[in-house]
PDB file of N, CA and C in Angstrom:
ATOM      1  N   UNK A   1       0.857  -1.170   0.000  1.00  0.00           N
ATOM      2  CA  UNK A   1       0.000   0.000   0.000  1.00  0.00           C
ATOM      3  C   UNK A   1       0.903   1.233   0.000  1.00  0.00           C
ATOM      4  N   UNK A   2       0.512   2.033  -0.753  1.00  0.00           N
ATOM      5  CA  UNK A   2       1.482   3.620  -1.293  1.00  0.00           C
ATOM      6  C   UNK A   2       0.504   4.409  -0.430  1.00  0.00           C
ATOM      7  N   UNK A   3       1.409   5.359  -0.133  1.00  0.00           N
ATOM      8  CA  UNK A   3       0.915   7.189   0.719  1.00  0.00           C
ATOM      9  C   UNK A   3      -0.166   7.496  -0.111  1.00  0.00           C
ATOM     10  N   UNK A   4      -0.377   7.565  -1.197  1.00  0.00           N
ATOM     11  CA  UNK A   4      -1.507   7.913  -2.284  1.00  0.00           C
ATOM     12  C   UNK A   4      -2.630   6.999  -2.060  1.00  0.00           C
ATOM     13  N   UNK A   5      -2.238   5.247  -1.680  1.00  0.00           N
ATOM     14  CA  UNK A   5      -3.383   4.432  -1.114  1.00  0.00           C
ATOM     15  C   UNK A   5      -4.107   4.129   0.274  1.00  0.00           C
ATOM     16  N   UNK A   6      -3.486   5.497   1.085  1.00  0.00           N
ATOM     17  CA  UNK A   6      -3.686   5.367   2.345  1.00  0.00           C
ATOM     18  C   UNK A   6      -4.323   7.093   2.203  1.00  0.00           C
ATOM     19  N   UNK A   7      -4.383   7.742   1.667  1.00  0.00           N
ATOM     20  CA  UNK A   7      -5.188   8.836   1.452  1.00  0.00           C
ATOM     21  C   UNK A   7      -6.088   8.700   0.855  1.00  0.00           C
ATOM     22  N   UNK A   8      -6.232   7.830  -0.467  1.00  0.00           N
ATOM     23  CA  UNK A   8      -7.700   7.785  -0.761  1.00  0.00           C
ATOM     24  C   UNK A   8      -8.115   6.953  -0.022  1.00  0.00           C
ATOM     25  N   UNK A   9      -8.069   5.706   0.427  1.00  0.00           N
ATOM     26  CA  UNK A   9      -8.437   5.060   1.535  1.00  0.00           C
ATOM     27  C   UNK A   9      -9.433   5.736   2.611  1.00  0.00           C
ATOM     28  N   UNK A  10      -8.992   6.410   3.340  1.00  0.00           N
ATOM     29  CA  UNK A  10      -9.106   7.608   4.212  1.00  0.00           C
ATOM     30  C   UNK A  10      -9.818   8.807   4.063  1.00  0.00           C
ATOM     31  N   UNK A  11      -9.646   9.026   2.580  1.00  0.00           N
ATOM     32  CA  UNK A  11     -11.057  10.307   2.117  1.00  0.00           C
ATOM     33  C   UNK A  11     -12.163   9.436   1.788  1.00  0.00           C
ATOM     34  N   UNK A  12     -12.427   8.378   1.562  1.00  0.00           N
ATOM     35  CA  UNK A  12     -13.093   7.682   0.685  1.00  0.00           C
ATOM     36  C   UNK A  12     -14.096   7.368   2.371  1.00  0.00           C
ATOM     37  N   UNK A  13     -13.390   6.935   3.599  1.00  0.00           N
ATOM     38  CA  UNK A  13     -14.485   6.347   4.528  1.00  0.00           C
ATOM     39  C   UNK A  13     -14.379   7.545   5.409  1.00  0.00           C
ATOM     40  N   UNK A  14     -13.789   8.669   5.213  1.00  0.00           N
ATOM     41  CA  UNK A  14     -14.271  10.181   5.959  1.00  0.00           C
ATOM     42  C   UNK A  14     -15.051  10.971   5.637  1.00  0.00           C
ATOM     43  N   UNK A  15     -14.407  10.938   4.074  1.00  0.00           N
ATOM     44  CA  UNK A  15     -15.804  11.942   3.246  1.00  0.00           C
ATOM     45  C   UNK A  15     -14.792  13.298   3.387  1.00  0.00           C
ATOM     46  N   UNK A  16     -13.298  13.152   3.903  1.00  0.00           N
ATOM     47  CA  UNK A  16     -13.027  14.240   3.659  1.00  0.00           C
ATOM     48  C   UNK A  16     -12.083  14.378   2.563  1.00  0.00           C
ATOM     49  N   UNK A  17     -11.904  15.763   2.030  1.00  0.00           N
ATOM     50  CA  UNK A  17     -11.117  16.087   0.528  1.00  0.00           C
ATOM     51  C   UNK A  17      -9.730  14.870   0.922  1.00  0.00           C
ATOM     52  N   UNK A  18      -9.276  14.679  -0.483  1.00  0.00           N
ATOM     53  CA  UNK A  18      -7.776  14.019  -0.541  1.00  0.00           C
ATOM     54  C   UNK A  18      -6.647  14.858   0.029  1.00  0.00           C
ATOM     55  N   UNK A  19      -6.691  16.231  -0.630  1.00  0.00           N
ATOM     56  CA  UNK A  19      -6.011  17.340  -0.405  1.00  0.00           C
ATOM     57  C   UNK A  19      -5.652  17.323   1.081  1.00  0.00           C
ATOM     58  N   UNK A  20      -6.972  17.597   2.224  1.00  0.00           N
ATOM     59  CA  UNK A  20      -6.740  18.050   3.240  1.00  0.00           C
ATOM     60  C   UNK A  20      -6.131  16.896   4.156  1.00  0.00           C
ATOM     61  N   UNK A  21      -6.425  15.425   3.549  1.00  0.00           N
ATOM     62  CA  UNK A  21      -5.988  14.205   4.113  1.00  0.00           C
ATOM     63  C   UNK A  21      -4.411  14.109   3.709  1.00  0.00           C
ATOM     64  N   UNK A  22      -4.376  14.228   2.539  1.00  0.00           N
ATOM     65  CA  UNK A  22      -2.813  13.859   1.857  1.00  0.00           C
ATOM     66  C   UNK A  22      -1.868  15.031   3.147  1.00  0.00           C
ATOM     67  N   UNK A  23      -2.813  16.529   3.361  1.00  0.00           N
ATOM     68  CA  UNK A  23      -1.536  17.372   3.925  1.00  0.00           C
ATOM     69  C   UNK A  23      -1.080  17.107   5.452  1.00  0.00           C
ATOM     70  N   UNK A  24      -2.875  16.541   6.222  1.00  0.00           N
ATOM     71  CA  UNK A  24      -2.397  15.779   7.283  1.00  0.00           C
ATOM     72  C   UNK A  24      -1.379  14.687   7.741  1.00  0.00           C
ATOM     73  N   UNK A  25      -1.786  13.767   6.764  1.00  0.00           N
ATOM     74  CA  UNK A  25      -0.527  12.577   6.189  1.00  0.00           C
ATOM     75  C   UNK A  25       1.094  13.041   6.608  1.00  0.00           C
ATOM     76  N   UNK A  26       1.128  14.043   5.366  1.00  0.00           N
ATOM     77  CA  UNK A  26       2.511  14.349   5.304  1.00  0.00           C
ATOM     78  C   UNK A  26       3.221  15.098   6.698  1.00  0.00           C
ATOM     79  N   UNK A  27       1.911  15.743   7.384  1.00  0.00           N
ATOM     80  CA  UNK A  27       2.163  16.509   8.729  1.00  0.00           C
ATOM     81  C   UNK A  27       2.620  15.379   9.534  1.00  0.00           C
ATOM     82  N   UNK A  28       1.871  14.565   9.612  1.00  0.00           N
ATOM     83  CA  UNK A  28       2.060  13.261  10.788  1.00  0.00           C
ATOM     84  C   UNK A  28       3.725  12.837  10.396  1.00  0.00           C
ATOM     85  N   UNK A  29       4.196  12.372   9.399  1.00  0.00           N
ATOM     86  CA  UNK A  29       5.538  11.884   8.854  1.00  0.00           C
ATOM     87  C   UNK A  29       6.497  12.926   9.374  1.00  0.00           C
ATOM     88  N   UNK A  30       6.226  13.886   8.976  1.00  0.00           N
ATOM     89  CA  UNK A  30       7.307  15.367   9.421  1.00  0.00           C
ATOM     90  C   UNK A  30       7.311  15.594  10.703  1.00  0.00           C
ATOM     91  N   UNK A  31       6.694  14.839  11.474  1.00  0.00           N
ATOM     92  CA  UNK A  31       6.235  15.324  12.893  1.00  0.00           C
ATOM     93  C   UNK A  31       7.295  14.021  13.755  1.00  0.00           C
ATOM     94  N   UNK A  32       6.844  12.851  13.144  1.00  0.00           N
ATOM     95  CA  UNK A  32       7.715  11.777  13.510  1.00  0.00           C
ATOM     96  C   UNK A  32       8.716  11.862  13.104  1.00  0.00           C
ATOM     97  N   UNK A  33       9.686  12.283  11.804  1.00  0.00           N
ATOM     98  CA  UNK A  33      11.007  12.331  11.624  1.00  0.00           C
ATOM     99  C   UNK A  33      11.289  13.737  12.694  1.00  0.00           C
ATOM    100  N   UNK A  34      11.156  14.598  12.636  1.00  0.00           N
ATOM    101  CA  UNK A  34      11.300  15.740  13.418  1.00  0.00           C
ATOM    102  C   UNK A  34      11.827  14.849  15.117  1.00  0.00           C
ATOM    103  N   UNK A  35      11.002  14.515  15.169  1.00  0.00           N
ATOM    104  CA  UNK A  35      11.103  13.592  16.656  1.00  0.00           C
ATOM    105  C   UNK A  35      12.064  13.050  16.842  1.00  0.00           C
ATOM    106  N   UNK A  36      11.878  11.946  15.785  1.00  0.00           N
ATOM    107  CA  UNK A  36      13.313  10.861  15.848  1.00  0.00           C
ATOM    108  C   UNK A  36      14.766  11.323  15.645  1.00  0.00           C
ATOM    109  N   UNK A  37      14.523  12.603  14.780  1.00  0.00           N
ATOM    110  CA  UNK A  37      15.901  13.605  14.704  1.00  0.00           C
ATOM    111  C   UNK A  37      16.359  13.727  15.909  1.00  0.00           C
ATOM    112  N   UNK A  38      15.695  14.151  16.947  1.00  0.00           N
ATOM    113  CA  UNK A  38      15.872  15.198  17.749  1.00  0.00           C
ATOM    114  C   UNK A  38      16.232  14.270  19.270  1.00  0.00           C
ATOM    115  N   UNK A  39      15.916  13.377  18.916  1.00  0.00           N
ATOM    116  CA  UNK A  39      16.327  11.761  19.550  1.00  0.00           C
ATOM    117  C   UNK A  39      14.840  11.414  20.757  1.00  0.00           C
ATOM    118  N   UNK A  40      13.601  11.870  20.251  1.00  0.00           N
ATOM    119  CA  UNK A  40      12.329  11.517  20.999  1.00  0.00           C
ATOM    120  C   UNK A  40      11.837  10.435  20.138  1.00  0.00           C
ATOM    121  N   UNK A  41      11.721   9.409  21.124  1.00  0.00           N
ATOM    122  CA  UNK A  41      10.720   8.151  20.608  1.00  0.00           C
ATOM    123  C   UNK A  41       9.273   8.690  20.362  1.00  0.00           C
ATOM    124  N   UNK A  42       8.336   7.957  19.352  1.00  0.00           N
ATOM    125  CA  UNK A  42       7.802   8.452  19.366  1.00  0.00           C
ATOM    126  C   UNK A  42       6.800   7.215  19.676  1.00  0.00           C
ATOM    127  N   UNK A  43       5.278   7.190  20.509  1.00  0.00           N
ATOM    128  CA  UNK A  43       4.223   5.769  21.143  1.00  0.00           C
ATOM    129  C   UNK A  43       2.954   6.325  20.743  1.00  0.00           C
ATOM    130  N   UNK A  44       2.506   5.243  19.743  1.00  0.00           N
ATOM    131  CA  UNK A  44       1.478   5.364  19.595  1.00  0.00           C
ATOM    132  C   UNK A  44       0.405   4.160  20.134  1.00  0.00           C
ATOM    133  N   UNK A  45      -0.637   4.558  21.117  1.00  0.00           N
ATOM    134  CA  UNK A  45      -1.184   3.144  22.009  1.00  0.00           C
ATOM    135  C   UNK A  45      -2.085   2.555  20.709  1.00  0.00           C
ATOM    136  N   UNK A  46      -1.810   1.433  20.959  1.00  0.00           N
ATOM    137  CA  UNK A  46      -2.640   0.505  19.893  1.00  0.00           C
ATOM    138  C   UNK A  46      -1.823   0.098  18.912  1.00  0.00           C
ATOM    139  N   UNK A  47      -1.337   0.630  18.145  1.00  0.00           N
ATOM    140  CA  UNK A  47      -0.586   0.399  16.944  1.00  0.00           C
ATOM    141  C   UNK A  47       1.201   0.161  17.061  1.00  0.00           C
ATOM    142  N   UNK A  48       1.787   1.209  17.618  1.00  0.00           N
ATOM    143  CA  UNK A  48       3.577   1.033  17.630  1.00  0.00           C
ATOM    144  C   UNK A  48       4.226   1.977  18.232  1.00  0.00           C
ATOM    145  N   UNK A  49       5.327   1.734  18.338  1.00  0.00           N
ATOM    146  CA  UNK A  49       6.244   3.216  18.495  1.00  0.00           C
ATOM    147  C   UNK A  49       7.860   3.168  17.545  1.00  0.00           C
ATOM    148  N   UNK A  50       7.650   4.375  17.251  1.00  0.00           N
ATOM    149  CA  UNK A  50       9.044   4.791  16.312  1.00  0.00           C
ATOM    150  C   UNK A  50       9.884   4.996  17.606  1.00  0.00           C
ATOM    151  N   UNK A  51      11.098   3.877  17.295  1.00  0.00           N
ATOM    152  CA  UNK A  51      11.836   4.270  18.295  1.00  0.00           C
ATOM    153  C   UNK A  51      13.140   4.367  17.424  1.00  0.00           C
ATOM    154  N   UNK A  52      14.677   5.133  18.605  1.00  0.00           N
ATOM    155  CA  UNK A  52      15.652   5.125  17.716  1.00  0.00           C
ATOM    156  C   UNK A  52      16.625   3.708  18.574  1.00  0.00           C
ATOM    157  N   UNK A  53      17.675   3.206  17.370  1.00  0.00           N
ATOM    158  CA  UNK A  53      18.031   1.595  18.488  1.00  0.00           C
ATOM    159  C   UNK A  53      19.590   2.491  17.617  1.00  0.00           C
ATOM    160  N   UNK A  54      20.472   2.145  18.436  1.00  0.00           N
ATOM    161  CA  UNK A  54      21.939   2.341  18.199  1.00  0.00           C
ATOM    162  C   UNK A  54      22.186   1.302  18.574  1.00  0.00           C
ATOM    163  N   UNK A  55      23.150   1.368  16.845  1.00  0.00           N
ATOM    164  CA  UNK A  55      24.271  -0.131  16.056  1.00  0.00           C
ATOM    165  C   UNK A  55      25.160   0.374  16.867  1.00  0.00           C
ATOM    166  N   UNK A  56      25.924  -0.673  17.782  1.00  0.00           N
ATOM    167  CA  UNK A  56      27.867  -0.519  17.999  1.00  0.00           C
ATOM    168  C   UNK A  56      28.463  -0.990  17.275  1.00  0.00           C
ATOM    169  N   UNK A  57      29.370   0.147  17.290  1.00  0.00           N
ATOM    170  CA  UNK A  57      30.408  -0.327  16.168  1.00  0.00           C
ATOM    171  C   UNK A  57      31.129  -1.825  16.209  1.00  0.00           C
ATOM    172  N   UNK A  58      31.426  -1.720  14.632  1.00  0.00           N
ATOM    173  CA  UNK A  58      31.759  -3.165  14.420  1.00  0.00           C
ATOM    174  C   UNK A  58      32.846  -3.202  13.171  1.00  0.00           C
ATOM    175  N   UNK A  59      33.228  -4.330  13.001  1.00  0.00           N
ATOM    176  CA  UNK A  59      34.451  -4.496  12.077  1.00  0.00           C
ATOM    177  C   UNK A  59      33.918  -5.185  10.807  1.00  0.00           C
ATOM    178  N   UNK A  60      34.319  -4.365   9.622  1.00  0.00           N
ATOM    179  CA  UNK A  60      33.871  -4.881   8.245  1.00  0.00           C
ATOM    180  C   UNK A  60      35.237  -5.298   7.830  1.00  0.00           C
ATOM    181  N   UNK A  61      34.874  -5.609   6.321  1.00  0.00           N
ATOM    182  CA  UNK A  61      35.704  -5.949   5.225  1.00  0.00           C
ATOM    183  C   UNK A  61      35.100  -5.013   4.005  1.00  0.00           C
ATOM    184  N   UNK A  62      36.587  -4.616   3.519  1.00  0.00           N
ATOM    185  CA  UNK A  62      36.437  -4.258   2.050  1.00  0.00           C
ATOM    186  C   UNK A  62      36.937  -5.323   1.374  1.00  0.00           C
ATOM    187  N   UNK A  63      35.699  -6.027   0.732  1.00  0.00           N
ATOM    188  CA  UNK A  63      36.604  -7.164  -0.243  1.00  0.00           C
ATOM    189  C   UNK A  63      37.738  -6.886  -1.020  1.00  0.00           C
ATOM    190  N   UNK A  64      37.051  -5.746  -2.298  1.00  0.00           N
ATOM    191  CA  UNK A  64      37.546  -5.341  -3.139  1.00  0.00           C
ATOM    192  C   UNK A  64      39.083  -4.860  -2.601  1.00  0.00           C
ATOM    193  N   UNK A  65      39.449  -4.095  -1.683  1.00  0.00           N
ATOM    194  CA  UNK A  65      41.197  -3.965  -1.796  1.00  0.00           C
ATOM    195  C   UNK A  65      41.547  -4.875  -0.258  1.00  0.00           C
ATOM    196  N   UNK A  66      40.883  -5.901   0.092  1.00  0.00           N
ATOM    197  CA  UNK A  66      41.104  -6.651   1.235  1.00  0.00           C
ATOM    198  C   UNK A  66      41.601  -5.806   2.482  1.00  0.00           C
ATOM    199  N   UNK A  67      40.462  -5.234   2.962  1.00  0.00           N
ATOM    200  CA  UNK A  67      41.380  -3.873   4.002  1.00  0.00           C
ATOM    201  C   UNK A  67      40.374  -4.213   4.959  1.00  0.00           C
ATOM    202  N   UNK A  68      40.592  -4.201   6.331  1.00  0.00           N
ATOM    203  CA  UNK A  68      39.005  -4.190   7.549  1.00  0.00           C
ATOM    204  C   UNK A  68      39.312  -2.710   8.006  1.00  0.00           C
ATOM    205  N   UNK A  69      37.998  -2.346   8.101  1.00  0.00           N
ATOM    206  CA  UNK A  69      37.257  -0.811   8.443  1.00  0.00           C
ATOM    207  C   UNK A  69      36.542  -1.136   9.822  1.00  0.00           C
ATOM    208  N   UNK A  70      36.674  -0.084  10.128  1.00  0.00           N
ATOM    209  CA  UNK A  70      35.829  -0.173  11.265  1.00  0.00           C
ATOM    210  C   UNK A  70      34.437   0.790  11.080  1.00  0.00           C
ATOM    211  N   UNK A  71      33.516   0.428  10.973  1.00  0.00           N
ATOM    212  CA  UNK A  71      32.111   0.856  11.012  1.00  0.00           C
ATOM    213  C   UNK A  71      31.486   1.951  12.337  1.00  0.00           C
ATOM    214  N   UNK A  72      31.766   3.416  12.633  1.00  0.00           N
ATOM    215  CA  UNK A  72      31.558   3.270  13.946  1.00  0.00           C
ATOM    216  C   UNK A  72      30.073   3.253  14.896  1.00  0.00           C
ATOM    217  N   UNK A  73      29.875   3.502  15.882  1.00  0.00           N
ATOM    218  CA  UNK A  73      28.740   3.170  16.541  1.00  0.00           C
ATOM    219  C   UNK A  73      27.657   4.346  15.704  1.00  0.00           C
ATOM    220  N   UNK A  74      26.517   4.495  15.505  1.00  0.00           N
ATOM    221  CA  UNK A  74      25.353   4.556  14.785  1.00  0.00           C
ATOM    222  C   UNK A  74      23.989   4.504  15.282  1.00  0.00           C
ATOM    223  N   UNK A  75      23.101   5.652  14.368  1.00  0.00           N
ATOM    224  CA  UNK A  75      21.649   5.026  15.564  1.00  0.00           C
ATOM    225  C   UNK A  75      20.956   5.253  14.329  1.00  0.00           C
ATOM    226  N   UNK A  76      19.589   4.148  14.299  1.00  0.00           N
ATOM    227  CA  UNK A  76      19.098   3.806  13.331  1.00  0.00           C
ATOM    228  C   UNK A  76      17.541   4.110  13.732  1.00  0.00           C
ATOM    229  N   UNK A  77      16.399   4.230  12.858  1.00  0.00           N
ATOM    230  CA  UNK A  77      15.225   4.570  13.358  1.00  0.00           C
ATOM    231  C   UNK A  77      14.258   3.403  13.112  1.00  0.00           C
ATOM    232  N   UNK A  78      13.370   2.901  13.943  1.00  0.00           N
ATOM    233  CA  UNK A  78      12.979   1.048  13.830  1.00  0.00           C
ATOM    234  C   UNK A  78      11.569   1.462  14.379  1.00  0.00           C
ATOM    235  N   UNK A  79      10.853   0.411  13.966  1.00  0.00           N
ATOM    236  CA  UNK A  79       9.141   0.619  14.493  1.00  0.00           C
ATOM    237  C   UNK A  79       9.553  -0.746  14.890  1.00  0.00           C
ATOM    238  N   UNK A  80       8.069  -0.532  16.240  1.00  0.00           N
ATOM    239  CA  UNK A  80       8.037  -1.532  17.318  1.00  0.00           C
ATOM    240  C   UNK A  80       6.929  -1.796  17.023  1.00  0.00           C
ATOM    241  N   UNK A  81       5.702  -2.970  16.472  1.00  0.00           N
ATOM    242  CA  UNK A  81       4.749  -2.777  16.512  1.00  0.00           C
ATOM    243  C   UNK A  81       3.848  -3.507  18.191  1.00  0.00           C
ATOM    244  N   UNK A  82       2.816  -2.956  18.805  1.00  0.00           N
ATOM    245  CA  UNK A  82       1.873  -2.989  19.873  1.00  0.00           C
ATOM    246  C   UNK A  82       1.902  -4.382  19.513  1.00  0.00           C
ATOM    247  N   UNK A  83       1.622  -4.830  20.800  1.00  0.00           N
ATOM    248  CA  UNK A  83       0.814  -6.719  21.429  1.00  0.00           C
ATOM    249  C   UNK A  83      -0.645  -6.233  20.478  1.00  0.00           C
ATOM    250  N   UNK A  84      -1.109  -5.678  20.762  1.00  0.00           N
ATOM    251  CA  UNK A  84      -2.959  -5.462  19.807  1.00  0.00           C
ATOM    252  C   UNK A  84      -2.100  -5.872  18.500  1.00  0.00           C
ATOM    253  N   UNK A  85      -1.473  -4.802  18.213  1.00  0.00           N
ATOM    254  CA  UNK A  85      -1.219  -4.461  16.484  1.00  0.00           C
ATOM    255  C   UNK A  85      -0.770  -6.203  15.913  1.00  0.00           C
ATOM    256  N   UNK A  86      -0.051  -6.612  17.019  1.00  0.00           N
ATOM    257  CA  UNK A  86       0.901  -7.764  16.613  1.00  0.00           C
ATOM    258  C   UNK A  86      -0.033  -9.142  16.366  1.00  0.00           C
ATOM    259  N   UNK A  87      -1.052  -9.355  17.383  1.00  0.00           N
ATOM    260  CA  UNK A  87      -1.977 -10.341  17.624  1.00  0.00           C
ATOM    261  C   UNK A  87      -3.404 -10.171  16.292  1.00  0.00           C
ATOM    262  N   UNK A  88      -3.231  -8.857  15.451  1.00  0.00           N
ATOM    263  CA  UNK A  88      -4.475  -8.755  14.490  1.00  0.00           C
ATOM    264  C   UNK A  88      -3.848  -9.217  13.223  1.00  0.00           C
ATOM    265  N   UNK A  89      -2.393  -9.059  13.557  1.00  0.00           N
ATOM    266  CA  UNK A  89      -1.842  -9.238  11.892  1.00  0.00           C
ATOM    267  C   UNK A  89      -1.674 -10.777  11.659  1.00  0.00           C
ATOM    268  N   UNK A  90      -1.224 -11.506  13.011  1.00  0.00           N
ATOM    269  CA  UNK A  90      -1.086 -12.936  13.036  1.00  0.00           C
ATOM    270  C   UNK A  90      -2.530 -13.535  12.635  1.00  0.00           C
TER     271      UNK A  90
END
């Protein structure tokens, strides 16, 4: 399902314009990256939470000129989905 199929979706059983749904949409996304930037988890009850999880660093390989790098520690942004959310999809 595409951002475009979750707005008509959504105007279609609200009855409200696409327009004013699509700009909410995009508000909600900007609102959660904003968050996760700024290093706030973000919980939503019922459904999940955007949380941020930090990679420690670790040791790679460059195949190509056979050299190990070190990768350093890192924080990545991950959804958690809810016991509800988890038990409807099973």
């Amino acid at each position: 399902m595409t951002k475009a199929d979750i707005v008509t979706e959504i105007s279609k059983s609200t009855g409200i314009e696409k327009a004013v749904v699509l700009e909410t949409v995009e508000k909600f996304m900007e609102t959660v990256k904003d968050s996760l930037a700024h290093g706030n988890n973000v919980y939503l009850r019922g459904f999940g939470s955007f949380i941020i999880k930090t990679r420690s660093e670790k040791t790679a390989r460059n195949i190509s000129k056979n050299t190990t790098i070190i990768i350093p520690e890192h924080k990545i942004p991950a959804f958690k989905p809810a016991k509800v959310f988890m038990e409807e999809v099973k």
